[in-house]
PDB file of N, CA and C in Angstrom:
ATOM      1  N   UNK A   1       0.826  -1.186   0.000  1.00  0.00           N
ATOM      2  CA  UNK A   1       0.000   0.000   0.000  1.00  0.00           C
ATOM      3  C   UNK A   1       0.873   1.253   0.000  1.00  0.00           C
ATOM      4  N   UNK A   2       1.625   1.781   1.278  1.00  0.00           N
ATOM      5  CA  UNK A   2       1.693   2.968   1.256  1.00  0.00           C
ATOM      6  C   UNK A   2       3.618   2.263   1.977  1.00  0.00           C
ATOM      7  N   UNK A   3       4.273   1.553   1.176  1.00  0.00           N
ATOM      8  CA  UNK A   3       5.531   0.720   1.692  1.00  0.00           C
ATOM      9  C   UNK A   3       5.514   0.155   2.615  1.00  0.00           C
ATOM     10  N   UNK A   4       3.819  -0.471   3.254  1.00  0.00           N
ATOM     11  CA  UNK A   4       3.721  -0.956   4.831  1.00  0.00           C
ATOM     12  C   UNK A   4       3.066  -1.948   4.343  1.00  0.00           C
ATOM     13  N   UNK A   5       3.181  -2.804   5.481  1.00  0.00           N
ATOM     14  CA  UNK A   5       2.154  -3.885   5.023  1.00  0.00           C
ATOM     15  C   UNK A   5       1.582  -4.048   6.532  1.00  0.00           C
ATOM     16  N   UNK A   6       0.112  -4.536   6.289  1.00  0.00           N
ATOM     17  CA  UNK A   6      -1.051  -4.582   7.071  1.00  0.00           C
ATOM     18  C   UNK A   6      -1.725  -5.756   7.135  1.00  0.00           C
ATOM     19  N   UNK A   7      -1.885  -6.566   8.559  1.00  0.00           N
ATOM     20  CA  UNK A   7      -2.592  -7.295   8.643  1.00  0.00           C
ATOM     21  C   UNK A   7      -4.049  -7.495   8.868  1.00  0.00           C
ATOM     22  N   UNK A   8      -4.434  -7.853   7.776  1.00  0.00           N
ATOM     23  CA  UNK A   8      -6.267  -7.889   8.089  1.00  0.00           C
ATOM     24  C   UNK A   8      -7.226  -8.293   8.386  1.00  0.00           C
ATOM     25  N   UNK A   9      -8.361  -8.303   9.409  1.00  0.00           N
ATOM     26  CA  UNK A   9      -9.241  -9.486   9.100  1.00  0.00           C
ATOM     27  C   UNK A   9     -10.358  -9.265   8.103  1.00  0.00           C
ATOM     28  N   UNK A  10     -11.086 -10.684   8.411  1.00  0.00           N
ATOM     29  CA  UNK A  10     -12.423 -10.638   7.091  1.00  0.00           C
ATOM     30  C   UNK A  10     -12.812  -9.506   7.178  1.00  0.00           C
ATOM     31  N   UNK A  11     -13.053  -8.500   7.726  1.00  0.00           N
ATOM     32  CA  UNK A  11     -14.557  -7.267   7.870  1.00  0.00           C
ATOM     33  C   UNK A  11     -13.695  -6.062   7.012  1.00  0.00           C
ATOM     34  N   UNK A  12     -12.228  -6.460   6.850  1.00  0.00           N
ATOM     35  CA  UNK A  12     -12.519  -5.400   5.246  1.00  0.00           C
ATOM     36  C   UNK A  12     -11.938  -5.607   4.608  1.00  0.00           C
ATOM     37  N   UNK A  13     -13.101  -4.762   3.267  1.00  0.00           N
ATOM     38  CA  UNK A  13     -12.989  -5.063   2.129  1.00  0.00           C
ATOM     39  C   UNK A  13     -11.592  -4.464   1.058  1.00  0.00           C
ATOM     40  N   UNK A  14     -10.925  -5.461   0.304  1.00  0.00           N
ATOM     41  CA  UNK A  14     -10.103  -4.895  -0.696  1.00  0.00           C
ATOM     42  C   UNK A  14     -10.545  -4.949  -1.985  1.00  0.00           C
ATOM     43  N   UNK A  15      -9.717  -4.277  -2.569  1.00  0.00           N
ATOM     44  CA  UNK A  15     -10.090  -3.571  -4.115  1.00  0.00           C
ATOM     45  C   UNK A  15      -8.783  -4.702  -4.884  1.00  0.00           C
ATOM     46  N   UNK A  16      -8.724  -5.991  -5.636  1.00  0.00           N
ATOM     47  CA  UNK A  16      -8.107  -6.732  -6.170  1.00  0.00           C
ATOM     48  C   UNK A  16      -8.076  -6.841  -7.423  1.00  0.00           C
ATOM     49  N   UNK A  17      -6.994  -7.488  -8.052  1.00  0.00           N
ATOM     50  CA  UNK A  17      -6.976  -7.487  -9.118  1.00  0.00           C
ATOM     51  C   UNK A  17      -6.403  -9.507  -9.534  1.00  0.00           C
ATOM     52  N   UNK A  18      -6.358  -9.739 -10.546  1.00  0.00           N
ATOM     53  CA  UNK A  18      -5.600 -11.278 -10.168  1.00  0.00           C
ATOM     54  C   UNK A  18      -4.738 -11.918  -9.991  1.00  0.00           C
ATOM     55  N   UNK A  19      -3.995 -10.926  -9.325  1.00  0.00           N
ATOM     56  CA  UNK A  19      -2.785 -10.835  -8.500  1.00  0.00           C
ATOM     57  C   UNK A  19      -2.469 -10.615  -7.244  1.00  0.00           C
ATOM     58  N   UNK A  20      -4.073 -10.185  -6.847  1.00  0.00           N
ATOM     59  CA  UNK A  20      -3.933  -9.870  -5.382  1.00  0.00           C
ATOM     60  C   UNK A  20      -4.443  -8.439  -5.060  1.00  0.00           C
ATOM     61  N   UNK A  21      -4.386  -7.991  -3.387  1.00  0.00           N
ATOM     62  CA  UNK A  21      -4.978  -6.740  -3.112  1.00  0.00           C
ATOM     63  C   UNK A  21      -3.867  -5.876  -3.907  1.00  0.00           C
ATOM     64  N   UNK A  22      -4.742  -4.501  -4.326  1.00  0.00           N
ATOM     65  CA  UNK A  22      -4.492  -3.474  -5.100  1.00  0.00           C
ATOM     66  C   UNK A  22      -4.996  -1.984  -3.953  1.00  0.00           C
ATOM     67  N   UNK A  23      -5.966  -2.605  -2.890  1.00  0.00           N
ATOM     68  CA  UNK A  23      -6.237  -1.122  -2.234  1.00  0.00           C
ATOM     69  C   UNK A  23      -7.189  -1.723  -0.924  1.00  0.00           C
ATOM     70  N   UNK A  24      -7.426  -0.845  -0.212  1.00  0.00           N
ATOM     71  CA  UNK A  24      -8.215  -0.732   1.067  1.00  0.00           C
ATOM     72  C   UNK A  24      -9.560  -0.314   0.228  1.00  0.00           C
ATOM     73  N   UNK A  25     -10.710  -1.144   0.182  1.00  0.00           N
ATOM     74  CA  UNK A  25     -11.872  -0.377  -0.130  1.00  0.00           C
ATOM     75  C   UNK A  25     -12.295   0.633   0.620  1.00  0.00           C
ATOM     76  N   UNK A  26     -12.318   1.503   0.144  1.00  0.00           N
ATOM     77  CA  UNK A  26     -12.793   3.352   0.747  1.00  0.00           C
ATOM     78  C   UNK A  26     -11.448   3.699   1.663  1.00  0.00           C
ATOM     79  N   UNK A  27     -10.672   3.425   1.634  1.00  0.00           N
ATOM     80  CA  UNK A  27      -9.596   3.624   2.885  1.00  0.00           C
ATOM     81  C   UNK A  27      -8.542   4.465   2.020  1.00  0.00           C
ATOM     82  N   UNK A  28      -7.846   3.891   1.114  1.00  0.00           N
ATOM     83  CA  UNK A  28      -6.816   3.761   0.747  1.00  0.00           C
ATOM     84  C   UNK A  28      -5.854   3.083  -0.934  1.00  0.00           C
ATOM     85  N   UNK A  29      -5.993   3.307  -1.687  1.00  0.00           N
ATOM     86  CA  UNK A  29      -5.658   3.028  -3.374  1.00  0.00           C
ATOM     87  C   UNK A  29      -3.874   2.448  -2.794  1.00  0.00           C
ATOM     88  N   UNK A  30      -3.242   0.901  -3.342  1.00  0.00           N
ATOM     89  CA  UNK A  30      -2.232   0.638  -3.119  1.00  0.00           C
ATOM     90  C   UNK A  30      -0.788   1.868  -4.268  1.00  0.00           C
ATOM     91  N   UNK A  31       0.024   1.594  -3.977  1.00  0.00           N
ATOM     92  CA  UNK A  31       1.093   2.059  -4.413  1.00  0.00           C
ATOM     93  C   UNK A  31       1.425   1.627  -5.598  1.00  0.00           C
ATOM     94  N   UNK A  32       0.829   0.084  -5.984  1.00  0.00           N
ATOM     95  CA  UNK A  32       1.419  -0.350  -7.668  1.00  0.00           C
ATOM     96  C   UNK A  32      -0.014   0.353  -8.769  1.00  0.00           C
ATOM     97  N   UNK A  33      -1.290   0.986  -7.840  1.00  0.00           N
ATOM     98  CA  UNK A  33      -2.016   1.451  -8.668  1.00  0.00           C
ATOM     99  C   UNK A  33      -1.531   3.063  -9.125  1.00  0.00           C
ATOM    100  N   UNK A  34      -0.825   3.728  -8.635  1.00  0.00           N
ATOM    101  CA  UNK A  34      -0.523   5.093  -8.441  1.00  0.00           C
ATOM    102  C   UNK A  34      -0.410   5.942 -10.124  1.00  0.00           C
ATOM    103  N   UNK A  35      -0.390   6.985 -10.188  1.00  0.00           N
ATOM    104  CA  UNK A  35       0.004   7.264 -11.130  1.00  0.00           C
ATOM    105  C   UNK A  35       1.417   7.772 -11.241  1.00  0.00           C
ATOM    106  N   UNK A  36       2.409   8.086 -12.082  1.00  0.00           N
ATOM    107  CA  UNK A  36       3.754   8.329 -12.245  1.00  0.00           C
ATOM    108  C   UNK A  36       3.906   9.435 -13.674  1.00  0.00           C
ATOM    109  N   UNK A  37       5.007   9.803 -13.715  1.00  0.00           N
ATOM    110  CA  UNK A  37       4.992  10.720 -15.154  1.00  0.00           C
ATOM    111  C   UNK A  37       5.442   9.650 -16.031  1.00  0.00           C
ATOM    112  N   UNK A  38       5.819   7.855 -15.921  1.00  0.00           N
ATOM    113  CA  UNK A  38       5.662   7.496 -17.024  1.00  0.00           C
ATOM    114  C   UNK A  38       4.238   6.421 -17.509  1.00  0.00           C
ATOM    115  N   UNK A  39       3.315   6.790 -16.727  1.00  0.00           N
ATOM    116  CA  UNK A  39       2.269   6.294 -16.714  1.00  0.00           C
ATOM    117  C   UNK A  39       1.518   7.339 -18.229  1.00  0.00           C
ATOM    118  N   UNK A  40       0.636   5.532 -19.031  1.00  0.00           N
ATOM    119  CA  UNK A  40       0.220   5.910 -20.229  1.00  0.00           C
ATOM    120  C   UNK A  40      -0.912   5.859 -20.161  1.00  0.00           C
ATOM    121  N   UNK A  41      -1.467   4.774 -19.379  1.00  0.00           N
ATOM    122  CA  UNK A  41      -3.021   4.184 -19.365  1.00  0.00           C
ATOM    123  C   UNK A  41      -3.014   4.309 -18.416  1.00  0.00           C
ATOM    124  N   UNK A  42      -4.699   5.059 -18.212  1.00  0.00           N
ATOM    125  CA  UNK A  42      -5.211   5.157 -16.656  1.00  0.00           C
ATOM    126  C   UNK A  42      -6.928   4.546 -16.823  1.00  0.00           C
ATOM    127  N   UNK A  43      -6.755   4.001 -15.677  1.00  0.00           N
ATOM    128  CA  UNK A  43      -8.250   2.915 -15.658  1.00  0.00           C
ATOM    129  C   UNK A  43      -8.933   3.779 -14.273  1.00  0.00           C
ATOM    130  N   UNK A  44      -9.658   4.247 -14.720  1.00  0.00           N
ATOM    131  CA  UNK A  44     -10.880   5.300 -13.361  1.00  0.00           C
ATOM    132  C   UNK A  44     -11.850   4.323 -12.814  1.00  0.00           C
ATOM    133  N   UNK A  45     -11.694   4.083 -11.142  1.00  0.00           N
ATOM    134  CA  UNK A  45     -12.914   3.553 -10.710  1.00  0.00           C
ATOM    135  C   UNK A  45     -13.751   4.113  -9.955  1.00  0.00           C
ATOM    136  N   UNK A  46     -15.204   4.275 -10.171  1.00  0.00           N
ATOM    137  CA  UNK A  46     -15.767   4.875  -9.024  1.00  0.00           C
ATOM    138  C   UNK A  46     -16.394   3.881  -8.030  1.00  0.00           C
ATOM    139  N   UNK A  47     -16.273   4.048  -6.708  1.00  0.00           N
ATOM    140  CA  UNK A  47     -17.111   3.223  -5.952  1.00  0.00           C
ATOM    141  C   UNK A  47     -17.798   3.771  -4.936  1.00  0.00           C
ATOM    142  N   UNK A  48     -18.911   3.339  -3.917  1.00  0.00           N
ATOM    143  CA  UNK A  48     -19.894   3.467  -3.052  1.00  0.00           C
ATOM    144  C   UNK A  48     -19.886   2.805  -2.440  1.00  0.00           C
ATOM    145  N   UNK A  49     -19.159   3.139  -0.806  1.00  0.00           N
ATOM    146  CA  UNK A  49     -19.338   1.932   0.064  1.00  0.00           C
ATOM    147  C   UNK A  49     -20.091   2.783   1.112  1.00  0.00           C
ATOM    148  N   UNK A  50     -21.115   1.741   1.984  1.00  0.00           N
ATOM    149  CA  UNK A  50     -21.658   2.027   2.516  1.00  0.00           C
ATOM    150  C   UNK A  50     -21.140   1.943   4.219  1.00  0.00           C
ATOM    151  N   UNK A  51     -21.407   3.280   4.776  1.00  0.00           N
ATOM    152  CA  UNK A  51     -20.314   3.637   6.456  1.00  0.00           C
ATOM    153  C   UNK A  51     -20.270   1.988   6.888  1.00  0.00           C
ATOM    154  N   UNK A  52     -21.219   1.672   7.342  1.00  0.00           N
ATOM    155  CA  UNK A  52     -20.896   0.397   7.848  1.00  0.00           C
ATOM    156  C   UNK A  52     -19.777  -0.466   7.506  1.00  0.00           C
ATOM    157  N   UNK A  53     -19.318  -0.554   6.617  1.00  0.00           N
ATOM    158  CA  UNK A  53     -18.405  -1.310   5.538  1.00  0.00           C
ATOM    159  C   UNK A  53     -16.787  -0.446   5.722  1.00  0.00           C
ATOM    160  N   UNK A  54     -17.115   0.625   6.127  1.00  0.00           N
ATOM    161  CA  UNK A  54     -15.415   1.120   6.575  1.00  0.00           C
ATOM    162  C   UNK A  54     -15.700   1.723   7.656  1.00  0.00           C
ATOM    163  N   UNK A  55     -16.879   2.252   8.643  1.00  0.00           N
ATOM    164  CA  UNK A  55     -16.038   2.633   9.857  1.00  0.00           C
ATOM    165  C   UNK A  55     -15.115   1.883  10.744  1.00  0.00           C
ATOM    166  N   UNK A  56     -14.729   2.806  11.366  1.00  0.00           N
ATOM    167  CA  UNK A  56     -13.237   2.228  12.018  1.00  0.00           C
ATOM    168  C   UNK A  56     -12.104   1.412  12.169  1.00  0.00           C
ATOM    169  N   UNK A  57     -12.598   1.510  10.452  1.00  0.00           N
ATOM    170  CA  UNK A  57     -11.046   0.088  10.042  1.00  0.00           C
ATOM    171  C   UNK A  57     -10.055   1.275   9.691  1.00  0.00           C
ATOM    172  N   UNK A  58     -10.012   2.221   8.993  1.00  0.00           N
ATOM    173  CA  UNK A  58      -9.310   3.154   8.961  1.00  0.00           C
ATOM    174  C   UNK A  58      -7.838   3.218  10.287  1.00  0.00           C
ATOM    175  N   UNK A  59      -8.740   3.671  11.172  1.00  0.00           N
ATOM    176  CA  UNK A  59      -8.054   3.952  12.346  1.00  0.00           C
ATOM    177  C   UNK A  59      -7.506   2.992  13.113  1.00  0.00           C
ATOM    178  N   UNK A  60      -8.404   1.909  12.762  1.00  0.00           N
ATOM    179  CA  UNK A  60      -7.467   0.368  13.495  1.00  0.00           C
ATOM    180  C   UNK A  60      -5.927   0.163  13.255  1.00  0.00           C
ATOM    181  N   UNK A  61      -6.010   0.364  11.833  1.00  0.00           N
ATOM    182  CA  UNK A  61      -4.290   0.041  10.556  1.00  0.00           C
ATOM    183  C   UNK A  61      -3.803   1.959  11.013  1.00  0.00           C
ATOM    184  N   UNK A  62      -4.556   2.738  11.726  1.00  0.00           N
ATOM    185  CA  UNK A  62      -3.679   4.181  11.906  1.00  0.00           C
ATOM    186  C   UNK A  62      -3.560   4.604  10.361  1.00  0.00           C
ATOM    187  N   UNK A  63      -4.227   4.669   9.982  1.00  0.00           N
ATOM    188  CA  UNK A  63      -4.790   5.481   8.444  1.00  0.00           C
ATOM    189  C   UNK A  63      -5.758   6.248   8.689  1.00  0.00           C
ATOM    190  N   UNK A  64      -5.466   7.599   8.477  1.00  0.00           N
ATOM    191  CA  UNK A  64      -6.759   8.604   8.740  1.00  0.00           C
ATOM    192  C   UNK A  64      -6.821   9.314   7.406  1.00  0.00           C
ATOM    193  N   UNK A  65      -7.644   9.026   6.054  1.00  0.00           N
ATOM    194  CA  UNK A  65      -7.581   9.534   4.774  1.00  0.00           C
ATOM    195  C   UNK A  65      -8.952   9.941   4.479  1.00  0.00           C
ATOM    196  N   UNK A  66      -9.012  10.937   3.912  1.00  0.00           N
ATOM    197  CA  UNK A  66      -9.862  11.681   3.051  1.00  0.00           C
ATOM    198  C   UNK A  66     -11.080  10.791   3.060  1.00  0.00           C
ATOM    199  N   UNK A  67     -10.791   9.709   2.404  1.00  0.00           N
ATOM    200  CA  UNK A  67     -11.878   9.179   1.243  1.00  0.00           C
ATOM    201  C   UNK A  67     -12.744   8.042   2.592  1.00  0.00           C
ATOM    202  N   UNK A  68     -11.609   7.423   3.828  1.00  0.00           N
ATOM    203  CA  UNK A  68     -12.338   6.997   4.863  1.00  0.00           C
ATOM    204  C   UNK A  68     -13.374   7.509   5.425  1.00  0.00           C
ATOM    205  N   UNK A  69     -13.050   9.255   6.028  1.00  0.00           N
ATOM    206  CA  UNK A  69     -13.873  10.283   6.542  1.00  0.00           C
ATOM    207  C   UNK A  69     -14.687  10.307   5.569  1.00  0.00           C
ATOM    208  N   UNK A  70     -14.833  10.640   4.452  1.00  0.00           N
ATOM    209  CA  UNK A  70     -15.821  10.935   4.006  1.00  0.00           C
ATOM    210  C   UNK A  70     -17.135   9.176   3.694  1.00  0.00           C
ATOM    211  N   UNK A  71     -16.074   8.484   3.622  1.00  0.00           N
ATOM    212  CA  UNK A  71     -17.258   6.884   3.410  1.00  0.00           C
ATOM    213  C   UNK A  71     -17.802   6.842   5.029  1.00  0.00           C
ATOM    214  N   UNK A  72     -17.309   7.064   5.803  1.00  0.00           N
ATOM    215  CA  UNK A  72     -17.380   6.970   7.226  1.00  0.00           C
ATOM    216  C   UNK A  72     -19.206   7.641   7.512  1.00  0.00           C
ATOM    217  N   UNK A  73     -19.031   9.042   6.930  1.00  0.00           N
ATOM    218  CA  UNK A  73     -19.695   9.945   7.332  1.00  0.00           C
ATOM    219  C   UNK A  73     -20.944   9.658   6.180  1.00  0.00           C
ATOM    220  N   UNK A  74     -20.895   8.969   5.260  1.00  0.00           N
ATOM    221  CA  UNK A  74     -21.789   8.589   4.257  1.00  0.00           C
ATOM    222  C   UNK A  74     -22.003   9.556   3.002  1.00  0.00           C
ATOM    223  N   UNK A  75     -22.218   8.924   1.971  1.00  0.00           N
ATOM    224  CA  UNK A  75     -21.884   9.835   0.723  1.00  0.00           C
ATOM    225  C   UNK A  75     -22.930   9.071  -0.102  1.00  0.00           C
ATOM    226  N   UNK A  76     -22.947  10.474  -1.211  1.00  0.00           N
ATOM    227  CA  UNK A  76     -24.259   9.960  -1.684  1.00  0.00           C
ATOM    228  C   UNK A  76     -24.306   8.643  -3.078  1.00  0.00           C
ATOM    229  N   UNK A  77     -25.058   8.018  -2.684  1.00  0.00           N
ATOM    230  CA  UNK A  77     -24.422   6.229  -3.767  1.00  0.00           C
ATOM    231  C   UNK A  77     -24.514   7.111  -4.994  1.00  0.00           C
ATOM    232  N   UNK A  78     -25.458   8.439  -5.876  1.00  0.00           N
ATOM    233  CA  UNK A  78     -25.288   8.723  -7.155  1.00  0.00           C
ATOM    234  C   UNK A  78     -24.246   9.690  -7.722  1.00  0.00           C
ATOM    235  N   UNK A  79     -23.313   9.924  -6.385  1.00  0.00           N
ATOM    236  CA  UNK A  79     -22.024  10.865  -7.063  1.00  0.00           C
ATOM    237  C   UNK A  79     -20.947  10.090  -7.821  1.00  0.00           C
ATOM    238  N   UNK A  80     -20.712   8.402  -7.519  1.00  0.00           N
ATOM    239  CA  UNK A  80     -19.656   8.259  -7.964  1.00  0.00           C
ATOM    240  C   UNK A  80     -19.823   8.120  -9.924  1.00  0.00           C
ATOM    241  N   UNK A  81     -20.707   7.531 -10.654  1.00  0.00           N
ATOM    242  CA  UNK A  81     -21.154   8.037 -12.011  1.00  0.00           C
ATOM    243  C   UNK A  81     -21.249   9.862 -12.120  1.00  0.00           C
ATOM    244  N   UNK A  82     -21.250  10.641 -11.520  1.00  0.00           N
ATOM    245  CA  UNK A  82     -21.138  12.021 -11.573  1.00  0.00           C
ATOM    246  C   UNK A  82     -19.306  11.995 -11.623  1.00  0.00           C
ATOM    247  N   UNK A  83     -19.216  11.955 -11.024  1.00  0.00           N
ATOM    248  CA  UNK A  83     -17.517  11.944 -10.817  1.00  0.00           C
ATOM    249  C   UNK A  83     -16.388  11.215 -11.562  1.00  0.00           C
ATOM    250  N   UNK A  84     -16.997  10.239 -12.267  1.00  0.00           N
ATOM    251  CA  UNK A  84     -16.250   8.854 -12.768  1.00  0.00           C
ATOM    252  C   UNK A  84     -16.316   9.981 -14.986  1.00  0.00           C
ATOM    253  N   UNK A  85     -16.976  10.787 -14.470  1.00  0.00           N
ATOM    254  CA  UNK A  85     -17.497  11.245 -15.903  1.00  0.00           C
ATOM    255  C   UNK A  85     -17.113  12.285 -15.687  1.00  0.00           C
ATOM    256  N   UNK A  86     -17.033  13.113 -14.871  1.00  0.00           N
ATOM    257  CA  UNK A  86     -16.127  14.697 -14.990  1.00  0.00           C
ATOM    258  C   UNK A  86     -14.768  14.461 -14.739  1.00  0.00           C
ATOM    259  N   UNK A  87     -13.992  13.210 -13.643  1.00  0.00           N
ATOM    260  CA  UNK A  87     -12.691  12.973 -14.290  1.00  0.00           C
ATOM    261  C   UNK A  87     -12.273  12.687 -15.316  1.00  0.00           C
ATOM    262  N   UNK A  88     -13.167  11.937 -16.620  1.00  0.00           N
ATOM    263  CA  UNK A  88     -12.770  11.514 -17.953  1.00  0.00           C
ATOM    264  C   UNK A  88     -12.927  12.742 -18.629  1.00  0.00           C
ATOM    265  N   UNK A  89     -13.219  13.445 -18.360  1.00  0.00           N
ATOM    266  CA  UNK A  89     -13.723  14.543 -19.117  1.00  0.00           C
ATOM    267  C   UNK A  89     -12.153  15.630 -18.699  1.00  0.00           C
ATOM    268  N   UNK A  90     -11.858  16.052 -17.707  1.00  0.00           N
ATOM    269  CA  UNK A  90     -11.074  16.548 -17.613  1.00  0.00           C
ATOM    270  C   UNK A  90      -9.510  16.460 -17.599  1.00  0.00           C
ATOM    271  N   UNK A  91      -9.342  14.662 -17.540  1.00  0.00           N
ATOM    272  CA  UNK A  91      -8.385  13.879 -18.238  1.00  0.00           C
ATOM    273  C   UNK A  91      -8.145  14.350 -19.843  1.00  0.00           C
ATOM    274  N   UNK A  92      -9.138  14.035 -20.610  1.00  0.00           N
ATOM    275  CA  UNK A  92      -9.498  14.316 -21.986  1.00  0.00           C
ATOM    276  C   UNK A  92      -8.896  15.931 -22.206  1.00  0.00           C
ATOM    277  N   UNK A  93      -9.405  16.622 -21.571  1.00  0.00           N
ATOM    278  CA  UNK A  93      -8.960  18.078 -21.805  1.00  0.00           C
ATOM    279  C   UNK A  93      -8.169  18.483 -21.492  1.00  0.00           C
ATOM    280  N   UNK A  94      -7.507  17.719 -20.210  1.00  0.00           N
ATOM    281  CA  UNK A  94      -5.551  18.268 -20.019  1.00  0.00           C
ATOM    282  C   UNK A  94      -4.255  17.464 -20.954  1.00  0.00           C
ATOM    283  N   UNK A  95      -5.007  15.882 -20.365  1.00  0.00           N
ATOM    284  CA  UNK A  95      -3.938  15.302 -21.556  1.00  0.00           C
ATOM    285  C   UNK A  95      -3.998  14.947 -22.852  1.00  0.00           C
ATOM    286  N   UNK A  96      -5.667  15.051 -23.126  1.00  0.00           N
ATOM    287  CA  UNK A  96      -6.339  13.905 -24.586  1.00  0.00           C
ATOM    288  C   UNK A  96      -6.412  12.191 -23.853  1.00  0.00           C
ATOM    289  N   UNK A  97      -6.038  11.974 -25.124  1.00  0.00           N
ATOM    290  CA  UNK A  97      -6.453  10.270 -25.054  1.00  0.00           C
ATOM    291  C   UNK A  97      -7.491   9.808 -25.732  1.00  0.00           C
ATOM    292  N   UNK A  98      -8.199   8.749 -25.537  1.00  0.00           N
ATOM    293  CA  UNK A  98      -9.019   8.056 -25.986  1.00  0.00           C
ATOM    294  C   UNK A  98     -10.062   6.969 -24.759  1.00  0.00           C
ATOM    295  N   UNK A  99     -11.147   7.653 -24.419  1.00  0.00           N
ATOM    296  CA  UNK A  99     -11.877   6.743 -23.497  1.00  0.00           C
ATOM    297  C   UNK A  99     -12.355   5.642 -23.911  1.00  0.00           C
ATOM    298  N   UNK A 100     -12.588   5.088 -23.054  1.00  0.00           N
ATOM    299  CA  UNK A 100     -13.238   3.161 -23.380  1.00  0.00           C
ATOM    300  C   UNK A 100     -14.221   2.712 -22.227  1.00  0.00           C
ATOM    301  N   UNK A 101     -15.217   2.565 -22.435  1.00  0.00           N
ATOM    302  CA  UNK A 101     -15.889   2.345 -21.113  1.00  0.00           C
ATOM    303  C   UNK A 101     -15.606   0.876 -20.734  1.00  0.00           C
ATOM    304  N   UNK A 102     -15.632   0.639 -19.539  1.00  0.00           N
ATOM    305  CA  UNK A 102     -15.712  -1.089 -19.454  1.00  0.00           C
ATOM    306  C   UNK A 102     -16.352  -1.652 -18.214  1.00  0.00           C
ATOM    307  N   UNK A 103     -16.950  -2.402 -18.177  1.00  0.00           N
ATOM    308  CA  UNK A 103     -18.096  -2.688 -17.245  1.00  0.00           C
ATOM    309  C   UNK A 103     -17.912  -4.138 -16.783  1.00  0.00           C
TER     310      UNK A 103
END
């Protein structure tokens, strides 16, 4: 994740790929997802987790981030399609590219 490694139990959720965890759901995005200046392809996810599902795992692992507080405190399930579409959009207009939806 963040050059640490963390032991977890079942009650939270990670963000994987088929290789293994990639992130803390609502907590935390790992370090091999990051972006870099030689990064070409970027894959946008939006997600909605509901407080129950991350309070106080955050603070258990001593991670106090943005995106915890705010899943913590509850957010609304129809922003992340609002958001998942004004980052492509403003991707598009700083760097270009070519979008692809994938579902």
């Amino acid at each position: 994740m963040d050059d640490k490694e963390y032991e977890l139990d079942p009650e939270y959720l990670v963000i994987a790929d088929a290789r293994g965890a990639v992130g803390l759901a609502g907590i935390m995005g790992g370090r091999g997802t990051a972006i870099s200046d030689s990064t070409r392809d970027v894959l946008l996810e939006a997600a909605h987790f509901a407080p129950d599902a991350i309070a106080g795992r955050a603070r258990r692992l001593g991670l106090f981030t943005d995106a915890a507080q705010r899943f913590e405190r509850g957010v609304d399930s129809s922003l992340p399609a609002i958001a998942i579409e004004r980052a492509t959009a403003l991707l598009l207009e700083i760097v270009g590219g070519e979008p692809v939806r994938c579902s």
